[in-house]
Protein backbone atom coordinates (compact mmCIF):
# COMPACT_ATOMS: atom_id res chain seq x y z
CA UNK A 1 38.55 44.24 78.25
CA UNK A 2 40.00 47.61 79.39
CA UNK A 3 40.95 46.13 82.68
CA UNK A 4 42.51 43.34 81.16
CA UNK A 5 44.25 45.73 78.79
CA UNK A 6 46.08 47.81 81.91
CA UNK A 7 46.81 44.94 83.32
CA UNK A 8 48.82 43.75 80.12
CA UNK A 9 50.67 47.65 80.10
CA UNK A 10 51.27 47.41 83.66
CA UNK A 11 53.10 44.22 83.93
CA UNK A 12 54.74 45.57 80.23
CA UNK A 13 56.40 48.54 82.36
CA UNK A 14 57.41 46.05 85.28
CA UNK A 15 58.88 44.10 83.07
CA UNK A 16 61.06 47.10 81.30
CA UNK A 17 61.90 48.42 85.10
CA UNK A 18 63.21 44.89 85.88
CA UNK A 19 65.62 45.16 82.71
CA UNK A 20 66.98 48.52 84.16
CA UNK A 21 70.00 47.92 86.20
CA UNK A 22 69.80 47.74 89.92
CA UNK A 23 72.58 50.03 90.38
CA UNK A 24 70.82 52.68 87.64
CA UNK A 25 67.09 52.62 89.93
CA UNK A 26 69.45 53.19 93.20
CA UNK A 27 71.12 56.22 91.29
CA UNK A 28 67.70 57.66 90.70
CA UNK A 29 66.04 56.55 94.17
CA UNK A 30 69.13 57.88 96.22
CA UNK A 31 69.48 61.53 98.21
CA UNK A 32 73.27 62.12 97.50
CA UNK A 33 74.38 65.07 99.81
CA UNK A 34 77.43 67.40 98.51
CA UNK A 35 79.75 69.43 100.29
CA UNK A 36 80.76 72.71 98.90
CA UNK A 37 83.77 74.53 100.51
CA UNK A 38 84.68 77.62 99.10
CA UNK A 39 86.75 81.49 100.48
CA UNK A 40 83.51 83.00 98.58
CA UNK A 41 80.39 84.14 99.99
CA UNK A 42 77.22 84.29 98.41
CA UNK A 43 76.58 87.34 99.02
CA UNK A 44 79.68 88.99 97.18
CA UNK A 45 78.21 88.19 93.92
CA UNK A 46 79.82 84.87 93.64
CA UNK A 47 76.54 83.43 92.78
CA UNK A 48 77.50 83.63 88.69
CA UNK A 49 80.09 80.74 89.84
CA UNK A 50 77.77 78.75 92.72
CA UNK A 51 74.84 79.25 90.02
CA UNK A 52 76.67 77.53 87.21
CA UNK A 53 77.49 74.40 89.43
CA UNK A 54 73.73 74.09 90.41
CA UNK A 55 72.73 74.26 86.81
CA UNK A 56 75.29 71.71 85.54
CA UNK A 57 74.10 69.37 88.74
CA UNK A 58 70.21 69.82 86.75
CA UNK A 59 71.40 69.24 83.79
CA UNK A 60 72.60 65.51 84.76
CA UNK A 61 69.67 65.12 86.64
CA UNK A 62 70.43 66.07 89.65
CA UNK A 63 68.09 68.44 91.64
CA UNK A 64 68.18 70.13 95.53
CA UNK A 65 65.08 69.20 97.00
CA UNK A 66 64.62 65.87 95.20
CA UNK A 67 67.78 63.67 95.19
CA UNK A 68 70.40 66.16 95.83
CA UNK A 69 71.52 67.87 99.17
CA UNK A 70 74.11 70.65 98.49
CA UNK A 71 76.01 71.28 102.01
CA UNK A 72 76.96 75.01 100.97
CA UNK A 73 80.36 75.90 103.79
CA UNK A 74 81.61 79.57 102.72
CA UNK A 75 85.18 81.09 104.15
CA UNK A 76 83.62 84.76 103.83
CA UNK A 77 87.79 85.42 103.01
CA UNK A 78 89.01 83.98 105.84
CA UNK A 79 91.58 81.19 104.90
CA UNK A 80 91.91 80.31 108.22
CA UNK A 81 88.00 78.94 108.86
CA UNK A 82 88.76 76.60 105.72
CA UNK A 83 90.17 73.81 107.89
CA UNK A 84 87.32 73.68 110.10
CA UNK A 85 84.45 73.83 107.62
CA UNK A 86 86.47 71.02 105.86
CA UNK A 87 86.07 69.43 108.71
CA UNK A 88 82.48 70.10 109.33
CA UNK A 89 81.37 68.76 105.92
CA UNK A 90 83.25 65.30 106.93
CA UNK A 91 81.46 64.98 110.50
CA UNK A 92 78.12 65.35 108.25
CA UNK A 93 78.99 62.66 106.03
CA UNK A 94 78.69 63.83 102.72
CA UNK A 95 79.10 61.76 99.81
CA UNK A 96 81.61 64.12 97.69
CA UNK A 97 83.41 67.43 98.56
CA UNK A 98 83.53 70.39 95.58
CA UNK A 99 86.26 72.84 96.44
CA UNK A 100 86.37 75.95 95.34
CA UNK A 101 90.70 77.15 95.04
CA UNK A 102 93.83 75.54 96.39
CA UNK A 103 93.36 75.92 99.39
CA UNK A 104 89.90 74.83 99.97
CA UNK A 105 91.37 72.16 98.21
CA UNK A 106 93.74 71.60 100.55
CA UNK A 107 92.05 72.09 103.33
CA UNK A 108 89.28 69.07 102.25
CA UNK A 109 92.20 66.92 101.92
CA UNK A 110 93.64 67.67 105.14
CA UNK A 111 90.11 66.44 106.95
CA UNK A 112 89.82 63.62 104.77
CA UNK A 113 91.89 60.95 102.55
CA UNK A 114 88.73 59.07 101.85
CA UNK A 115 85.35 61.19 100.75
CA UNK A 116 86.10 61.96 97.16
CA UNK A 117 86.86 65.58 96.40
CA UNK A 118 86.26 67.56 93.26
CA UNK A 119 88.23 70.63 92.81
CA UNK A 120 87.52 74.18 91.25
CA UNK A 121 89.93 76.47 89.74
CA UNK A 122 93.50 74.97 91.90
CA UNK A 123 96.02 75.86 89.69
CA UNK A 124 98.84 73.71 90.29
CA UNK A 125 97.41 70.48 91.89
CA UNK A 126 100.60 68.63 91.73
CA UNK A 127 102.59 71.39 92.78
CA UNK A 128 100.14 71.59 95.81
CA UNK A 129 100.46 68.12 96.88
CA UNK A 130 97.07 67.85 95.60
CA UNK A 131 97.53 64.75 93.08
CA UNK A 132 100.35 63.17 91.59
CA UNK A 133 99.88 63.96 88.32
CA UNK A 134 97.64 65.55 85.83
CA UNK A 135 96.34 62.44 83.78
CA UNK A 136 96.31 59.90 86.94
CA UNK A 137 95.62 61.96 90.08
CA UNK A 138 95.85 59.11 92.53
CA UNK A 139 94.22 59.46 95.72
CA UNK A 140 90.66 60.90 96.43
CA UNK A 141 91.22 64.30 94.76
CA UNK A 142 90.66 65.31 90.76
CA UNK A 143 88.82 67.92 89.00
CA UNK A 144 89.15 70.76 87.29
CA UNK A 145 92.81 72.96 87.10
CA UNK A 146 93.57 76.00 85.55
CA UNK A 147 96.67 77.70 84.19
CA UNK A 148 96.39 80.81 85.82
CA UNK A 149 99.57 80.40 87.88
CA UNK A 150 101.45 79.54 84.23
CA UNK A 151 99.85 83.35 82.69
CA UNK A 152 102.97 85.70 84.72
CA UNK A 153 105.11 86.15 81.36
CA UNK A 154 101.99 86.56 79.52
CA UNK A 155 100.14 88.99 81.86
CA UNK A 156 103.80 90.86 81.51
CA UNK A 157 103.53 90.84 77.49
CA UNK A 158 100.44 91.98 77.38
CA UNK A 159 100.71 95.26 80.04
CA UNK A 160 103.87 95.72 78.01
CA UNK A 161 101.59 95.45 74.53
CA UNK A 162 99.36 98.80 76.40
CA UNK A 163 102.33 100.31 77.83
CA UNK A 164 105.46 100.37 75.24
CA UNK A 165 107.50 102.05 77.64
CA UNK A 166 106.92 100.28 80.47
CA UNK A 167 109.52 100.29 83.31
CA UNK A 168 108.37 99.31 86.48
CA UNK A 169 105.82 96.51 87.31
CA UNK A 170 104.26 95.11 90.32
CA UNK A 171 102.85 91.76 91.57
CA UNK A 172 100.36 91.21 94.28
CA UNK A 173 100.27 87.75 95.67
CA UNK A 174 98.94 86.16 98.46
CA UNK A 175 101.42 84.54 100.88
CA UNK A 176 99.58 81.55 101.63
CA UNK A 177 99.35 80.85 98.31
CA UNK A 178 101.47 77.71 97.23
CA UNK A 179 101.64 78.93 93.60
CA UNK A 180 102.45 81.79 93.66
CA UNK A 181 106.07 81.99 94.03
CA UNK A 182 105.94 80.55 90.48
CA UNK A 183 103.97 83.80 89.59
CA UNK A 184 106.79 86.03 90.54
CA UNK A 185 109.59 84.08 88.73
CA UNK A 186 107.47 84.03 85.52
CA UNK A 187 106.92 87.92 85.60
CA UNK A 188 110.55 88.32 86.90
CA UNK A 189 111.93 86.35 83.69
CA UNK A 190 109.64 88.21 81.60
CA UNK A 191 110.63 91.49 82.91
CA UNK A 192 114.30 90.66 82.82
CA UNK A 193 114.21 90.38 79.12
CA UNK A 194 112.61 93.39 78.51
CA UNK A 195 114.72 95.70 81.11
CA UNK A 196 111.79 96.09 83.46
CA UNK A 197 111.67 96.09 87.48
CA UNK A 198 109.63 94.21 89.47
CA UNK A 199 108.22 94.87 92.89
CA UNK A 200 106.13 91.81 94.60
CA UNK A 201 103.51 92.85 97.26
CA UNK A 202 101.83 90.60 99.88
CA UNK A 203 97.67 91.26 100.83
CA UNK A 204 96.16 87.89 102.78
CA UNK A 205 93.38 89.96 103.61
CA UNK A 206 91.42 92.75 102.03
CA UNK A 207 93.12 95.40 104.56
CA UNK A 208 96.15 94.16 103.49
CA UNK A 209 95.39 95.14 99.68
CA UNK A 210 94.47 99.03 99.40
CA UNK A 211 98.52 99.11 101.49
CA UNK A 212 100.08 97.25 99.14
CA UNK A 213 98.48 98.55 95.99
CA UNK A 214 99.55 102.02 97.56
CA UNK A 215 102.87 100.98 98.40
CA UNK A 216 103.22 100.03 94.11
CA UNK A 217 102.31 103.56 93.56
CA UNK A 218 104.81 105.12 96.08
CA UNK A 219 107.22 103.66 94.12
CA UNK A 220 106.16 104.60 90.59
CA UNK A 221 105.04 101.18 89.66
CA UNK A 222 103.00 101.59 85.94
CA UNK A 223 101.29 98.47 85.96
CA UNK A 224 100.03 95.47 88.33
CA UNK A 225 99.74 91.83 87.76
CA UNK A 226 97.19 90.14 90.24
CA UNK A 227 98.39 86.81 90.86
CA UNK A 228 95.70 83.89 91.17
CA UNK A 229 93.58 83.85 93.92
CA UNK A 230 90.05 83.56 95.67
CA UNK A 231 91.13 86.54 97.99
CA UNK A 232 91.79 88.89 95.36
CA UNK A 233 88.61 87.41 93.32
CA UNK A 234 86.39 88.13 96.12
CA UNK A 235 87.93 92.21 96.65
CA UNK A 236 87.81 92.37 93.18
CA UNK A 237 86.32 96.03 93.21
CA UNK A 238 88.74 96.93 96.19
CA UNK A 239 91.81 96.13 93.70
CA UNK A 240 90.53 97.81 90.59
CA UNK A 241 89.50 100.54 92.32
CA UNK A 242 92.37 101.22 94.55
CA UNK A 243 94.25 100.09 91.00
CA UNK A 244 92.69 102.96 89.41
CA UNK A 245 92.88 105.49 92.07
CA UNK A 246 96.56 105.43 91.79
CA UNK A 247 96.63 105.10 87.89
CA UNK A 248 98.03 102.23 88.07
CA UNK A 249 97.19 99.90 84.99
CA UNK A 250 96.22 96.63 86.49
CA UNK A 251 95.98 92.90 84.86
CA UNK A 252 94.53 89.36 86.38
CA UNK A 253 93.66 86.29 85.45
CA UNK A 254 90.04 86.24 85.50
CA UNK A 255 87.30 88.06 83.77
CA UNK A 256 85.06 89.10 86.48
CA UNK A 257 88.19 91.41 87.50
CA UNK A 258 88.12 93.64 84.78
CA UNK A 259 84.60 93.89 84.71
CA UNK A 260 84.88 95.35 87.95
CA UNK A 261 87.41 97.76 86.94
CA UNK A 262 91.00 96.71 86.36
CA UNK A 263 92.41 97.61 82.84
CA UNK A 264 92.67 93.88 81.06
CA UNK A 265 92.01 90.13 82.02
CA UNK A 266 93.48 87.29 80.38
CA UNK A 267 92.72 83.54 81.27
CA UNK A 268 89.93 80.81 81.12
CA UNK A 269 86.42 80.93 82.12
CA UNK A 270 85.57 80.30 85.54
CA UNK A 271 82.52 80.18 85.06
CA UNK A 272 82.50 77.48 82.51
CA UNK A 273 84.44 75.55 84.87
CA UNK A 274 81.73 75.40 87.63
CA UNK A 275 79.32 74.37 85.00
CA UNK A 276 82.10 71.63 84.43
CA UNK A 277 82.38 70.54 87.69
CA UNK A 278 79.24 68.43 87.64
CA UNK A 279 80.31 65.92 85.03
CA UNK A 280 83.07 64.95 87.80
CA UNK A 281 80.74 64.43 90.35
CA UNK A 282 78.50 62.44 88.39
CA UNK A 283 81.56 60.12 87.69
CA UNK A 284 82.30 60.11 90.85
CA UNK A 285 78.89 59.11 92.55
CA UNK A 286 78.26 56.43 89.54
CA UNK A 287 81.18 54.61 90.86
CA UNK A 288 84.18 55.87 89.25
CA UNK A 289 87.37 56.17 91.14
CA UNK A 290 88.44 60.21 91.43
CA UNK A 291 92.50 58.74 91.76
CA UNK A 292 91.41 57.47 87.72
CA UNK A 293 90.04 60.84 86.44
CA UNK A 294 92.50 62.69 84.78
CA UNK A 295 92.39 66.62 85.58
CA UNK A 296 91.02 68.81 82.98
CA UNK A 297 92.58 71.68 82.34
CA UNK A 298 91.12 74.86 80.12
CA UNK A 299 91.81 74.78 76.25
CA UNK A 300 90.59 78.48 75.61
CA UNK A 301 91.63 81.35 77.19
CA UNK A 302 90.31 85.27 76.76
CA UNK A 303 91.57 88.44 76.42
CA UNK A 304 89.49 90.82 78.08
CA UNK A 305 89.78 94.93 77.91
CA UNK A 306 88.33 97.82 79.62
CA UNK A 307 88.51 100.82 77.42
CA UNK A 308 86.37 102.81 80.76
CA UNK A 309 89.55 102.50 83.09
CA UNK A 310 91.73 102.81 80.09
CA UNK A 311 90.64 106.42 79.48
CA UNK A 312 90.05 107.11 83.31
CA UNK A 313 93.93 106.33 84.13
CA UNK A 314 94.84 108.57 80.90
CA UNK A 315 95.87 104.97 78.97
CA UNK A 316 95.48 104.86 74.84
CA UNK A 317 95.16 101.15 73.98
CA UNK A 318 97.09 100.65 71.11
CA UNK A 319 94.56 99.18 68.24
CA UNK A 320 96.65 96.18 67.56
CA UNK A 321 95.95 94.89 71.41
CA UNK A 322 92.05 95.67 70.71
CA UNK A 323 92.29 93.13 67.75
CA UNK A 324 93.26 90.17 69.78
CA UNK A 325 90.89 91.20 72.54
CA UNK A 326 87.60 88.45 72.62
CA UNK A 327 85.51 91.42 74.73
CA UNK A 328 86.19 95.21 74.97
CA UNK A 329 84.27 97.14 77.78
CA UNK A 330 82.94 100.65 76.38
């Protein structure tokens, strides 16, 4: 009776796994193998971001060592390796690409038009010749976009918010950076309107940076708006504290800056957008077409504020600015 009773549950449960969709079993049954490409490395404490992706990959079921190979290819701040780890990840035939800035970006669609890609924190895709438009990409790249590169007048409001009397402000941008001109007219208009100056630096590597933040403070620059950028993201202690040194009140786009030191932060989560990232490549590997996913981009932005720099470059933050802050550093 008992034999004849798993026999009746065992051709029960063949019967349910023959009502599952072929294409469903081959999802689960498959080893799909990623390609990361990012400026980061490991190693610099990037693994908040690289963690996040790997977590949002579990969460949709997919997990390294069972059906998912992550190829991890890291710049260590040198744009100029991007193309050829770009290339590497195509010679190993990965199913998908996830890269990490506009360039990386970039650089995985130079080596291919035809492994998907999934982008990180680009913020301009169209601009960069990345897609043809936010709500139908086209081609083999979507993903996630930011509006980092958009934040230049608003970076200038708030510095002027801290600093009433502000006069002079600077802007560090990376060359290679395809947004960034965009930056510098933003802060320019902004700065226009309210009588200000503004002095643009260049740093496209971190030996470039600790010159050009010193260069701002030869010339009596106040404040510094950090464009955009893996670069400066990596060296992200190197500018607040070179920032710092020369009491010069500094403002960027992502959090992670002003928790290493600079005075305020003001843009999305980065974080929450490698944790995003996933749902794009599970899209993708199910079958949908990345030229058909429209690119997010962030609804919430934060105002971050470091009252320990504040006091250590002799800065009193006016209480009205505190207000709107979403986190204050004591």
């Amino acid at each position: 009776m008992r034999a004849r009773r798993n026999a009746v549950v065992g051709l029960a449960g063949f019967a349910l796994w023959l009502l599952v969709p072929s294409v469903a079993r081959a999802q689960q049954a498959r080893l799909w193998r990623i390609g990361f490409l990012t400026l980061q490395e490991r190693a610099a404490g990037s693994d908040t971001y690289f963690g996040a992706f790997v977590t949002g990959m579990r969460e949709l079921g997919y997990v390294e060592g069972k059906n998912l190979v992550i190829d991890w290819r890291y710049a260590e701040g040198s744009f100029d390796r991007l193309n050829g780890l770009a290339g590497d990840l195509v010679a190993a035939k990965v199913d998908l690409v996830v890269a990490h800035s506009t360039q990386a970006a970039q650089a995985a669609k130079r080596a291919t038009s035809a492994v998907p890609i999934v982008m990180v924190g680009v913020g301009d895709p169209v601009g960069a010749g990345l897609a043809a438009s936010l709500s139908r990409p086209g081609g083999n790249v979507t993903g996630l976009s930011n509006v980092a590169v958009d934040l230049g007048a608003k970076h200038f409001e708030l510095l002027r918010a801290a600093l009433p009397k502000l006069a002079r402000v600077g802007v560090l941008i990376n060359p290679t950076h395809p947004a960034h001109p965009q930056v510098v007219k933003e802060v320019q208009t902004a700065a226009g309107k309210a009588a200000a100056s503004v002095m643009v630096v260049e740093a496209n590597k971190a030996a470039n940076i600790e010159q050009a933040i010193e260069a701002l403070a030869r010339e009596r620059c106040e404040a510094l708006i950090v464009a955009p950028d893996p670069l400066f993201l990596l060296h992200r202690r190197l500018v607040a504290d070179r920032a710092a040194r020369s009491r010069v009140a500094s403002m960027s786009w992502n959090r992670d800056l002003a928790l290493a030191g600079s005075l305020m932060s003001y843009g999305q989560n980065l974080t929450e957008q490698f944790r995003r990232a996933p749902v794009y490549v599970d899209k993708i590997l199910r079958g949908a077409k990345p030229g058909e996913l429209p690119i997010e981009q962030p609804t919430k932005l934060e105002l971050v504020i470091n009252l320990k720099t504040a006091k250590a470059i002799g800065i009193a933050i006016p209480e009205a600015l505190l207000i709107r802050a979403d986190e204050v550093i004591r």
